[in-house]
Structures are given as C-alpha cells and as structure tokens.
Protein backbone atom coordinates (compact mmCIF):
# COMPACT_ATOMS: atom_id res chain seq x y z
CA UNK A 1 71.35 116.21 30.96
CA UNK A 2 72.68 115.01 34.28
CA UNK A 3 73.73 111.07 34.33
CA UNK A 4 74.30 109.95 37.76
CA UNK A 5 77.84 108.02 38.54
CA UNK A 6 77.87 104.75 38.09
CA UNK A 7 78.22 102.82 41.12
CA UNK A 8 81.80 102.09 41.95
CA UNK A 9 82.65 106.02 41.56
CA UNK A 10 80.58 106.78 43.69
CA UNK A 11 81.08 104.61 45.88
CA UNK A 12 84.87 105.77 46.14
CA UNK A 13 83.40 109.41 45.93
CA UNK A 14 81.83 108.45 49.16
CA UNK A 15 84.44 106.27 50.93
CA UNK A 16 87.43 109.18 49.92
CA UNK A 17 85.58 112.22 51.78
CA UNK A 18 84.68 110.15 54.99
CA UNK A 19 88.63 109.20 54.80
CA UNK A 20 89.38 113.35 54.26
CA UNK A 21 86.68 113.93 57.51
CA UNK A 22 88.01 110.91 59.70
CA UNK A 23 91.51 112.19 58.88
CA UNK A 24 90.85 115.95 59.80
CA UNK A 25 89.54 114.46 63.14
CA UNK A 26 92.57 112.43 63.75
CA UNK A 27 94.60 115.01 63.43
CA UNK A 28 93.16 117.86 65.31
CA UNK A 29 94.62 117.78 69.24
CA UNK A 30 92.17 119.67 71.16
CA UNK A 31 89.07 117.58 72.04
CA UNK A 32 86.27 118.12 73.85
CA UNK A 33 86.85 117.07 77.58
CA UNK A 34 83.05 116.48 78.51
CA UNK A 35 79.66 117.89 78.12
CA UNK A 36 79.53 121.24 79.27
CA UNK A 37 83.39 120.86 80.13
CA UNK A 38 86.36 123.15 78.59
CA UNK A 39 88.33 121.55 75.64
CA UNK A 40 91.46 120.32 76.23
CA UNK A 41 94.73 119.06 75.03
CA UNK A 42 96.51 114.87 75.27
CA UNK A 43 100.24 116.00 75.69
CA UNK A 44 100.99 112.13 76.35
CA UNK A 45 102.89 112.31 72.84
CA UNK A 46 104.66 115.47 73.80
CA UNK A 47 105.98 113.78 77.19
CA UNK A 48 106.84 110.42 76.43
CA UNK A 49 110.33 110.95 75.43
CA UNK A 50 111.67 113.38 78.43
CA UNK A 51 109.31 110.36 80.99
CA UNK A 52 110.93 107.45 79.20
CA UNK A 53 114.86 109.34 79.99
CA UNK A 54 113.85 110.10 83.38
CA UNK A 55 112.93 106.21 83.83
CA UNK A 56 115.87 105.29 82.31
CA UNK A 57 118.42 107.09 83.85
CA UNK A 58 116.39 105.36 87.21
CA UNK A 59 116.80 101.79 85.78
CA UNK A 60 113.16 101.50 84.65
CA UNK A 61 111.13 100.79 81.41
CA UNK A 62 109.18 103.52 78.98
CA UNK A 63 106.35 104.57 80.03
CA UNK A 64 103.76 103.94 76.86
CA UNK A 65 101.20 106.94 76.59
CA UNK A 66 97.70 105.13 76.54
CA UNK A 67 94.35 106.54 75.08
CA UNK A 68 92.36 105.24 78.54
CA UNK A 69 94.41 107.09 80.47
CA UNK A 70 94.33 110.31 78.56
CA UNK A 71 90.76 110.16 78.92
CA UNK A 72 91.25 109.91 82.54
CA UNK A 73 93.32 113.22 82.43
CA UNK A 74 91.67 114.90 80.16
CA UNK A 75 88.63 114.35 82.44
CA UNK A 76 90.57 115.26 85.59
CA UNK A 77 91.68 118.33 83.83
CA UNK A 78 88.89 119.63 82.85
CA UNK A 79 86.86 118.98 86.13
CA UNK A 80 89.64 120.95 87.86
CA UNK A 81 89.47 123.76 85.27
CA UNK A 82 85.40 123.92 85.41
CA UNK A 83 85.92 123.47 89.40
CA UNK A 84 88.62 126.84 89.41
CA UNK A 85 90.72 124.71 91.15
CA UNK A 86 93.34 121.72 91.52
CA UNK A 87 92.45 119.20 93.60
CA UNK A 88 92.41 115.13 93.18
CA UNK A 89 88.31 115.59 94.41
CA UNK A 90 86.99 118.43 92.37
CA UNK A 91 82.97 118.35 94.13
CA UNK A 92 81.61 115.45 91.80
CA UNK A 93 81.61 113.44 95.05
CA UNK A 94 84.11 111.09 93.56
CA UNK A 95 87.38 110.41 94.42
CA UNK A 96 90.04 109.05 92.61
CA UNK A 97 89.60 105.23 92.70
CA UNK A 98 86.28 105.86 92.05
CA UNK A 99 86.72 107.81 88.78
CA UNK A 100 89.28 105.41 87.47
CA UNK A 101 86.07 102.47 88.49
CA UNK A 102 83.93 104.24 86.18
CA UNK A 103 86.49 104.85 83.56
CA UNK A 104 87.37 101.11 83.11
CA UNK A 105 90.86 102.14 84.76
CA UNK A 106 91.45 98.49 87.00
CA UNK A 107 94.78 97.60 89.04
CA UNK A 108 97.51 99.70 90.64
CA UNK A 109 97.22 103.78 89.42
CA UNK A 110 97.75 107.50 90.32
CA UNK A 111 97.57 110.72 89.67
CA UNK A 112 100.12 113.94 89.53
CA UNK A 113 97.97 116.92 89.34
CA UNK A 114 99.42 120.59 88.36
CA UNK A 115 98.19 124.65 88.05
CA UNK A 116 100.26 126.98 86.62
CA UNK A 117 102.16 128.46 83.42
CA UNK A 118 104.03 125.31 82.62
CA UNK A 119 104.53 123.83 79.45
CA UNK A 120 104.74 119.96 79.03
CA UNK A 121 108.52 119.87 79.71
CA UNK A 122 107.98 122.34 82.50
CA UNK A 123 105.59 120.24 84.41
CA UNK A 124 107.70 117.03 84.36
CA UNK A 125 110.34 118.84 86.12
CA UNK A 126 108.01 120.44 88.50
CA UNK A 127 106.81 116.74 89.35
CA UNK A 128 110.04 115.14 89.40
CA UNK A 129 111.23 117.84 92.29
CA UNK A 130 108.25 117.02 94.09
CA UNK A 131 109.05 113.56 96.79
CA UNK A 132 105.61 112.47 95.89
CA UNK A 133 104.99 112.87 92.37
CA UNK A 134 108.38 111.78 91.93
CA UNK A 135 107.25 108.33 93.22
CA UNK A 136 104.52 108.71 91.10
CA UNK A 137 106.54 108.71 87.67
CA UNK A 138 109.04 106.17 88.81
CA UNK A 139 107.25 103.61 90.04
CA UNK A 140 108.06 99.94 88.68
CA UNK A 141 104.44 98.84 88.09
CA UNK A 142 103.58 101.54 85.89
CA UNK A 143 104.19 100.94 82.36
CA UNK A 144 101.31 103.61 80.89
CA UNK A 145 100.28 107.03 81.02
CA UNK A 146 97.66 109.32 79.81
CA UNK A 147 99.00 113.41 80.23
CA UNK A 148 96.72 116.06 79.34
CA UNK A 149 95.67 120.06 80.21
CA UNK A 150 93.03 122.57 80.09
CA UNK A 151 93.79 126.01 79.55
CA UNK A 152 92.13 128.64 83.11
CA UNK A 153 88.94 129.72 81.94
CA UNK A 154 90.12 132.84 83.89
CA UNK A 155 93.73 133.01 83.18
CA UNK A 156 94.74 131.34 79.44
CA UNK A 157 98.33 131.32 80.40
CA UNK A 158 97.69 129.04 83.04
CA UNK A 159 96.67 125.11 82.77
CA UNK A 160 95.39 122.56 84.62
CA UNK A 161 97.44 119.41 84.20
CA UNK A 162 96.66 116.18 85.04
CA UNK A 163 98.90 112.81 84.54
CA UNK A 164 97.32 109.37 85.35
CA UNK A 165 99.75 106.27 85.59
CA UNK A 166 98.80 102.51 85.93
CA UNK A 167 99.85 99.18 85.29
C-alpha cells in the first residue's frame, strides 16, 4: 500500500526539482530573442574582459555587462537577422531612441552593429578600427553594455551582432 510523504518531504521534493529546472534555465545561453524571432546568444560575459583592457589602456572605467541592455541587443540582433540585413532601422518603423523608449533604456546610449564571420573577440577589433564605433566603446559616460548575436538564417557562419552602451 502506497503512503503518501509526509509534508515537509515533499515539500523539499517539490522545492529541489524547481531549483534543478530554474538552474538548467540559468545556465543555458541561447534564448529566445522574440516571438517569431531567431534565438540568440548574450556574449556580454564573453566581452567584458578584452572592453574593460581596451578602456583601460584609454584611461577609462570597465564597462559592466547589463541584462537591459542585452535585451536591447539581443532584440536588435535578431530583428536584423529576421530583416536579412544590418541596419540600426530594420522596417519596424522604429528607430533607435525609440526602441531603447520602449525598452526602459533612458539617458545617453548607442549602438555598434556588425554582419559577418566574427567571433566575440573578432568583432571588438572590427569596432575598435572603425572611427565611429570606436567612439562608441570609449566613451566616458558609458559604464554598461549589453553584447549579443544571431546566427544568418541563410548563412550559420555568419552573425548578426549588436552592442548597446549607456550610462
């Protein structure tokens, strides 16, 4: 005959295999970009060494990767890859103050936007020879970042990168 637990085993039954799910989920590093939107990857983590040297060797502070602003460029990302191409406007009508409005982005930001066979490390460099996106990663107000990519739905060597930066 089948006795049920008593109560506090069960209990921890219960509370150790939602810890087991919510830990699986923590740890997985390709999530979902958006509805009907390609998955993606945060590569903030990967980054924030190699952006924290190259704003040190310029006299600045770390750069702190930031989950906001991963959103932002995991959204950015994927809107490029669904789009087939890079752009800061990828035809939802929204530019990029707007998007970081609606994402609850406020204050001073930007945006370095990438396509191509680059890895994280790869990509940094590519920005940091570019005038522009060199500004980008060293300016002074910055102290976050969100980096992420989305693999070309047409081309899986290829990503779509996207690096928001704000205050």
């Amino acid at each position: 005959m089948n006795q049920p637990l008593p109560r506090p085993i069960r209990r921890t039954a219960v509370l150790a295999t939602l810890m087991t799910c919510l830990l699986a989920l923590a740890s997985c590093q390709s999530i979902f970009a958006g509805i009907g939107g390609p998955s993606g990857t945060v590569a903030s983590a990967q980054a924030a060494a190699s952006v924290a040297e190259i704003r040190a060797a310029n006299g600045l502070p770390p750069l702190r990767p930031d989950r906001d602003l991963e959103r932002a460029a995991l959204a950015q990302a994927s809107n490029m890859a669904s789009a087939g191409r890079m752009a800061h406007n990828t035809g939802t009508r929204r530019d990029f103050p707007s998007r970081m409005r609606a994402g609850g982005i406020r204050g001073t930001a930007a945006e370095n936007i990438a396509h191509g066979r680059f890895d994280t490390g790869r990509v940094i460099n590519v920005w940091m020879n570019s005038a522009g996106h060199r500004r980008n990663m060293l300016d002074e107000r910055f102290s976050r970042f969100g980096l992420a990519y989305v693999l070309d739905p047409g081309d899986g060597g290829r990503r779509y990168w996207a690096m928001v930066l704000s205050e």
